[in-house]
C-alpha atoms as a PDB file:
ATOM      1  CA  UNK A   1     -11.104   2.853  19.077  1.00  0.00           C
ATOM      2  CA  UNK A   2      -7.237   3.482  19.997  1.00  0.00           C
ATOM      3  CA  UNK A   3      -5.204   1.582  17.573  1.00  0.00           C
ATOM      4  CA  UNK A   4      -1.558   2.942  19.041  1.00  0.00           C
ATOM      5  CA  UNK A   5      -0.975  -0.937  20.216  1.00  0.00           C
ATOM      6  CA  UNK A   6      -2.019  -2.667  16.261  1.00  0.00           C
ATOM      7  CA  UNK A   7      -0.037   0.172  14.678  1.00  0.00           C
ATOM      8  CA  UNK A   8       3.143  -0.976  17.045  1.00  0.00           C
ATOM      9  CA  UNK A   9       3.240  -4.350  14.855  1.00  0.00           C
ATOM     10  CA  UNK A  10       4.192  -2.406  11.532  1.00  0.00           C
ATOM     11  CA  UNK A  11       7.585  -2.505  10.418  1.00  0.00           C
ATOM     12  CA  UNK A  12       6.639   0.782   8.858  1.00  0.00           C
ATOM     13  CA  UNK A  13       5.781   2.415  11.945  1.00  0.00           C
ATOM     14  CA  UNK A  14       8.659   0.412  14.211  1.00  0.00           C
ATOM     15  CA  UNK A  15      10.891   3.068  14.908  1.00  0.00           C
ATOM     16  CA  UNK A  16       8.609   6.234  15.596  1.00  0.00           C
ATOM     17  CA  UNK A  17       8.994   6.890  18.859  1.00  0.00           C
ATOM     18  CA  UNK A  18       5.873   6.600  21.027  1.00  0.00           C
ATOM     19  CA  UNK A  19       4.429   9.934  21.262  1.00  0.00           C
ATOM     20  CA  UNK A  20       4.709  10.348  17.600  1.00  0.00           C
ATOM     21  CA  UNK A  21       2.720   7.037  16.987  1.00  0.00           C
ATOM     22  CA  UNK A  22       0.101   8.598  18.965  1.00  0.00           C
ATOM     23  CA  UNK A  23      -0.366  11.516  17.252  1.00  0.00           C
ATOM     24  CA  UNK A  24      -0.363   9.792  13.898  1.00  0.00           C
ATOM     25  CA  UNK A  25      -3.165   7.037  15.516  1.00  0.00           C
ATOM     26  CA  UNK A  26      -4.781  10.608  15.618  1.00  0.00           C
ATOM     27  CA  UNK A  27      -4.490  11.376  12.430  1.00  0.00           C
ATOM     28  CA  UNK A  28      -6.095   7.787  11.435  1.00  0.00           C
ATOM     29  CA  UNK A  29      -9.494   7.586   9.538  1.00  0.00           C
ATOM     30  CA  UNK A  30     -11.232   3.623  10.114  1.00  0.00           C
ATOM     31  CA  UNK A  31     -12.808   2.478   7.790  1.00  0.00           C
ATOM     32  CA  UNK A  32     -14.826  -1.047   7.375  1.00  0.00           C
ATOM     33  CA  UNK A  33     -15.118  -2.855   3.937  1.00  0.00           C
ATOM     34  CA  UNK A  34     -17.451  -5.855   2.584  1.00  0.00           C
ATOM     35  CA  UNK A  35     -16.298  -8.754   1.184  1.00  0.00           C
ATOM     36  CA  UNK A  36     -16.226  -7.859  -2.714  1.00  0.00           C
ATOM     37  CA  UNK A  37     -15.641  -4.096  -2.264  1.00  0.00           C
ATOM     38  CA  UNK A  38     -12.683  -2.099  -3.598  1.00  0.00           C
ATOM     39  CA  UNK A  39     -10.832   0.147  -1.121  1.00  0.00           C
ATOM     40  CA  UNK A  40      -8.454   1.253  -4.087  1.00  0.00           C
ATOM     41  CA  UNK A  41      -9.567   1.243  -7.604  1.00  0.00           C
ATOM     42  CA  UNK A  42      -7.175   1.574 -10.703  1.00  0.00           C
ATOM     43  CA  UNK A  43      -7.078   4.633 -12.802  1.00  0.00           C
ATOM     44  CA  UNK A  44      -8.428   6.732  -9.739  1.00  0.00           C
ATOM     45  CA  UNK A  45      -6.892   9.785  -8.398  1.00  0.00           C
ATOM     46  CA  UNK A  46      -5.914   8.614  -4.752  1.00  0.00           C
ATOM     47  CA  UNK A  47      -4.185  10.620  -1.860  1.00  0.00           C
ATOM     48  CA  UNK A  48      -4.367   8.140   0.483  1.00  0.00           C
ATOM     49  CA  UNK A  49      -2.358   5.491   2.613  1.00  0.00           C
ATOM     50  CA  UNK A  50      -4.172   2.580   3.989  1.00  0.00           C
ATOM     51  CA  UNK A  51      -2.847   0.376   7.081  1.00  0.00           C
ATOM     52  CA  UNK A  52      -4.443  -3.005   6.961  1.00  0.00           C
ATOM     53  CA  UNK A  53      -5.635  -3.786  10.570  1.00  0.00           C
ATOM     54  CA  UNK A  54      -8.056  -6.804   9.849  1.00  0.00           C
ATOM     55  CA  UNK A  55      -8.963  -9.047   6.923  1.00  0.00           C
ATOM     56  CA  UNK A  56      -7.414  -9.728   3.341  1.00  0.00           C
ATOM     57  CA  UNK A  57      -7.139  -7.811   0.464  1.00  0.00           C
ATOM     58  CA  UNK A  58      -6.413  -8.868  -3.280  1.00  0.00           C
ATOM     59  CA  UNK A  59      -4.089  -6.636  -5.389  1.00  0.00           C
ATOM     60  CA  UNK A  60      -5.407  -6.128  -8.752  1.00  0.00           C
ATOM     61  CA  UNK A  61      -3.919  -5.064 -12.280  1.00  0.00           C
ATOM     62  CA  UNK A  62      -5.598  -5.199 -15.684  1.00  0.00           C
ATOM     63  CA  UNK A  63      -3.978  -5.491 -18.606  1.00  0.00           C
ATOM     64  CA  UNK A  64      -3.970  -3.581 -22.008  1.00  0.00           C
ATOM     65  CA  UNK A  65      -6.954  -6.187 -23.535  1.00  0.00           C
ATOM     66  CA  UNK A  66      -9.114  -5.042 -20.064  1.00  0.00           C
ATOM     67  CA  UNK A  67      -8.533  -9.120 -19.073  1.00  0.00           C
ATOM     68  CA  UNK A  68      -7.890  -8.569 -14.960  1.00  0.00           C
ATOM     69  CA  UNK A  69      -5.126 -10.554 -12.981  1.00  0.00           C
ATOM     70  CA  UNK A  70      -4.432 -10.938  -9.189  1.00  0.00           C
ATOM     71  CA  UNK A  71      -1.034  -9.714  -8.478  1.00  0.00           C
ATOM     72  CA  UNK A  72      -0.477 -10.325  -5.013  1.00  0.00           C
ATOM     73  CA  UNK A  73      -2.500 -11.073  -1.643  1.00  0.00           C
ATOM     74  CA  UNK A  74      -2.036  -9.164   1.089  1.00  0.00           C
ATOM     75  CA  UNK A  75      -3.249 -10.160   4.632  1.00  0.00           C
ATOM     76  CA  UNK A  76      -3.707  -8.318   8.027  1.00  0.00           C
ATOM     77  CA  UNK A  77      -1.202 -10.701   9.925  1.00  0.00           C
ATOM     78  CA  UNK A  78       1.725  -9.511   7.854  1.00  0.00           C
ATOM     79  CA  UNK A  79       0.831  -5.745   8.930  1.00  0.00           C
ATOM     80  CA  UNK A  80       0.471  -4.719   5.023  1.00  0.00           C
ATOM     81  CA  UNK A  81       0.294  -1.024   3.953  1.00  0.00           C
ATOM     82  CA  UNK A  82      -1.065   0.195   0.847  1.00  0.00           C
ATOM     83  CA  UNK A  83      -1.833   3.284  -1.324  1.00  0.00           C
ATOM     84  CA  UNK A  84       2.476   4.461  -0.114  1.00  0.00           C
ATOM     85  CA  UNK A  85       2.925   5.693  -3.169  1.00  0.00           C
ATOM     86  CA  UNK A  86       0.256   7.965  -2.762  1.00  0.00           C
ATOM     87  CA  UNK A  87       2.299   9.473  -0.094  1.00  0.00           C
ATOM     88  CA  UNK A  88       4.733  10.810  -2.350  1.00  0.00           C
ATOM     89  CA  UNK A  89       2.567  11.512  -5.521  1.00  0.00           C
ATOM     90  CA  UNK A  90      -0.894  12.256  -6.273  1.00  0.00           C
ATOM     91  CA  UNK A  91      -1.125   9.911  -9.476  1.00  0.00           C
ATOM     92  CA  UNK A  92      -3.576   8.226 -10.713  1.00  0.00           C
ATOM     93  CA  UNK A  93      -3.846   4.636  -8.835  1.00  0.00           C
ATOM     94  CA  UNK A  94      -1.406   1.510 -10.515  1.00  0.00           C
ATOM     95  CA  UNK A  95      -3.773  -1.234  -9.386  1.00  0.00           C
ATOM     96  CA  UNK A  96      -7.127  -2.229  -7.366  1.00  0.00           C
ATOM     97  CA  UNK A  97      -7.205  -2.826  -4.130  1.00  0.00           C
ATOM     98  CA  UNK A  98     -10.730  -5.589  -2.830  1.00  0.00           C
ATOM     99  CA  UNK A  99     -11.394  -6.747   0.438  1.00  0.00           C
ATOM    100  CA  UNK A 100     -11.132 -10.210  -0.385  1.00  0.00           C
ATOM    101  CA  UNK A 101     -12.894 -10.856   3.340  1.00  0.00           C
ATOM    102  CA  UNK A 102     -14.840  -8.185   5.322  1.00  0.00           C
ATOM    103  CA  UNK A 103     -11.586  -5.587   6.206  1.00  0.00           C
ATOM    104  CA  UNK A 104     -10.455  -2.821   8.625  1.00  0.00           C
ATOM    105  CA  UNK A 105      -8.342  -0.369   7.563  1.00  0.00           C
ATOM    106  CA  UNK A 106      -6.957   3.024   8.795  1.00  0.00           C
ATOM    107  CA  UNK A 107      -5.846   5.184   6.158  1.00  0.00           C
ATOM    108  CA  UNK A 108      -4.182   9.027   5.879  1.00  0.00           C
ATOM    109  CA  UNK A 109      -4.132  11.746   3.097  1.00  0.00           C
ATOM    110  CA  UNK A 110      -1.392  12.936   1.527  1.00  0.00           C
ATOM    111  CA  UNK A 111      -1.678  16.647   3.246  1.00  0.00           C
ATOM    112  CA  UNK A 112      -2.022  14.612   7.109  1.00  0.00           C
ATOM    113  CA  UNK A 113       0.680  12.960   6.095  1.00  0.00           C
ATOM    114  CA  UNK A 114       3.127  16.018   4.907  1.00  0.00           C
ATOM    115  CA  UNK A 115       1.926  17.427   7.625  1.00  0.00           C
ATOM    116  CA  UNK A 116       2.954  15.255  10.637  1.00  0.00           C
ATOM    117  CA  UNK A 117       6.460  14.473   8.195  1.00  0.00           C
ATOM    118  CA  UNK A 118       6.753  18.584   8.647  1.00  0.00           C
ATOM    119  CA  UNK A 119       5.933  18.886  12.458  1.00  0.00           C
ATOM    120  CA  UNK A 120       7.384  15.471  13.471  1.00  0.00           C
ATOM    121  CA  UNK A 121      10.676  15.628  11.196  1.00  0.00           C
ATOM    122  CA  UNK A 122      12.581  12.374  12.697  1.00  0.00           C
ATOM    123  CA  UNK A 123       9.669   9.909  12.436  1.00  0.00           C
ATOM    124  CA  UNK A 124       8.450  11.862   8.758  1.00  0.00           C
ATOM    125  CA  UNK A 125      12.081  10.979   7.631  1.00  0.00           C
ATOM    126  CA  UNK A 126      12.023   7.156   9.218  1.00  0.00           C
ATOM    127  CA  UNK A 127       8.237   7.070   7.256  1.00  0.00           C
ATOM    128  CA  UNK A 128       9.566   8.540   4.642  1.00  0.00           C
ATOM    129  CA  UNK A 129      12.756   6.066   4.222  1.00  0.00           C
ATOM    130  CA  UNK A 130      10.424   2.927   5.202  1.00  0.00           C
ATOM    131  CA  UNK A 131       7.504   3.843   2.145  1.00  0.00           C
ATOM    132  CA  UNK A 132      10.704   3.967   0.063  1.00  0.00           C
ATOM    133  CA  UNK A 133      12.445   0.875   0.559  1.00  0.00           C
ATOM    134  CA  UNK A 134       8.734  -0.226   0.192  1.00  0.00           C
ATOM    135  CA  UNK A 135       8.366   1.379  -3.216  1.00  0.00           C
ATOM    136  CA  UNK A 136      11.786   0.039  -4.211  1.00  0.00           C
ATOM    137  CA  UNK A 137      11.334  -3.343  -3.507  1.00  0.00           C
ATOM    138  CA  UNK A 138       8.283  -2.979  -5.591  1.00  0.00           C
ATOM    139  CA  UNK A 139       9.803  -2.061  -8.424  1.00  0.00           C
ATOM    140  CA  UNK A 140      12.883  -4.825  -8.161  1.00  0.00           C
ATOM    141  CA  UNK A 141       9.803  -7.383  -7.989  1.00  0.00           C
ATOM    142  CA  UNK A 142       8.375  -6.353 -11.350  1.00  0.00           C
ATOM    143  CA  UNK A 143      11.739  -5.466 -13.123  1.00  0.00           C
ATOM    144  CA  UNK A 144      12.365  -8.794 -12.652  1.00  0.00           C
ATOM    145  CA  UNK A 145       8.773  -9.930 -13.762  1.00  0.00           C
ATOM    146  CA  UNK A 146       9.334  -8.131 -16.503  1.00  0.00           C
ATOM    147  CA  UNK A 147      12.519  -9.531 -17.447  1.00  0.00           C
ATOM    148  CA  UNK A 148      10.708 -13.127 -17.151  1.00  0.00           C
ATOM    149  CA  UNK A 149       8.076 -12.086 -19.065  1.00  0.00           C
ATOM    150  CA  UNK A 150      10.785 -10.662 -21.970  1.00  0.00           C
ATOM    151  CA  UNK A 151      12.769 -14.170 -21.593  1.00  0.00           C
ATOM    152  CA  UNK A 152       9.305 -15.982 -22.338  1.00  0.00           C
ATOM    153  CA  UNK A 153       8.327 -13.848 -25.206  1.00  0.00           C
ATOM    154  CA  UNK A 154      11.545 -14.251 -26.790  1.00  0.00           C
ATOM    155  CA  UNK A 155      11.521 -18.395 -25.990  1.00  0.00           C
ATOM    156  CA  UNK A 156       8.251 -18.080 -27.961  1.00  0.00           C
ATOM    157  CA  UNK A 157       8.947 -16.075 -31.071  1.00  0.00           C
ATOM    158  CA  UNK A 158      12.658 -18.179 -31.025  1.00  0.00           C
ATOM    159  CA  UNK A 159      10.714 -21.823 -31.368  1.00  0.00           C
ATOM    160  CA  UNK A 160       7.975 -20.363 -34.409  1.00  0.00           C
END
């Protein structure tokens, strides 16, 4: 299936010109994931990217005592990406990513990627830029969780 006109909707993918967004769709692997499953799990070694097409996915984190938390939601309808930071690292993965409902996803490796970034240098740099402000906005969001998180901790310890 041709998923040029889906991948159009991203804000990642907004300005890559048109034959560059075909070639990428190209580069695309689909996948299809049960209700339950984990596309992403935490602690893996992941070179991937995933594009969420259809269905809703469920961000997960555990802490240091193993307990497990939902950090965020993310749903096909606000064209979510996930797995970017694979893209610029090959780490081991920060959270878990399960299909909360039965999912689509495309996804690309790290070497596809730095591939079409090196062949296709314009879009690779607009990619490039977009996963960033991505990844920064990421880590303003928990900098600031963490600084809540501090404020409580030191309410607590303050009124014992």
């Amino acid at each position: 299936m041709d998923y040029v006109k889906e991948l159009r909707a991203f804000p990642l993918l907004a300005k890559i010109k048109d034959e560059d967004i075909k070639i990428l769709a190209g580069l695309l692997e689909v996948h299809k994931t049960q209700a339950g499953e984990n596309i992403i799990t935490e602690g893996d070694t992941g070179s991937e990217m995933y594009i969420l097409i259809d269905g809703v996915v469920d961000v997960i984190k555990t802490t240091v005592f193993g307990d497990k938390f939902v950090v965020a939601t993310l749903d096909a309808a606000k064209h979510c990406v996930f797995g970017e930071m694979a893209m610029v690292d090959n780490d081991k993965r920060s959270a878990t990513v399960k299909a909360k409902t039965a999912c689509t996803t495309l996804s690309i490796d790290h070497l596809s990627f730095g591939k079409f970034c090196d062949e296709h240098p314009k879009s690779g740099v607009e990619l490039l830029r977009l996963i960033s402000i991505n990844l920064v906005r990421n880590i303003r969001t928990e900098n600031n969780n963490l600084r809540m998180v501090y404020q409580a901790l030191i309410e607590e310890i303050e009124t014992n």
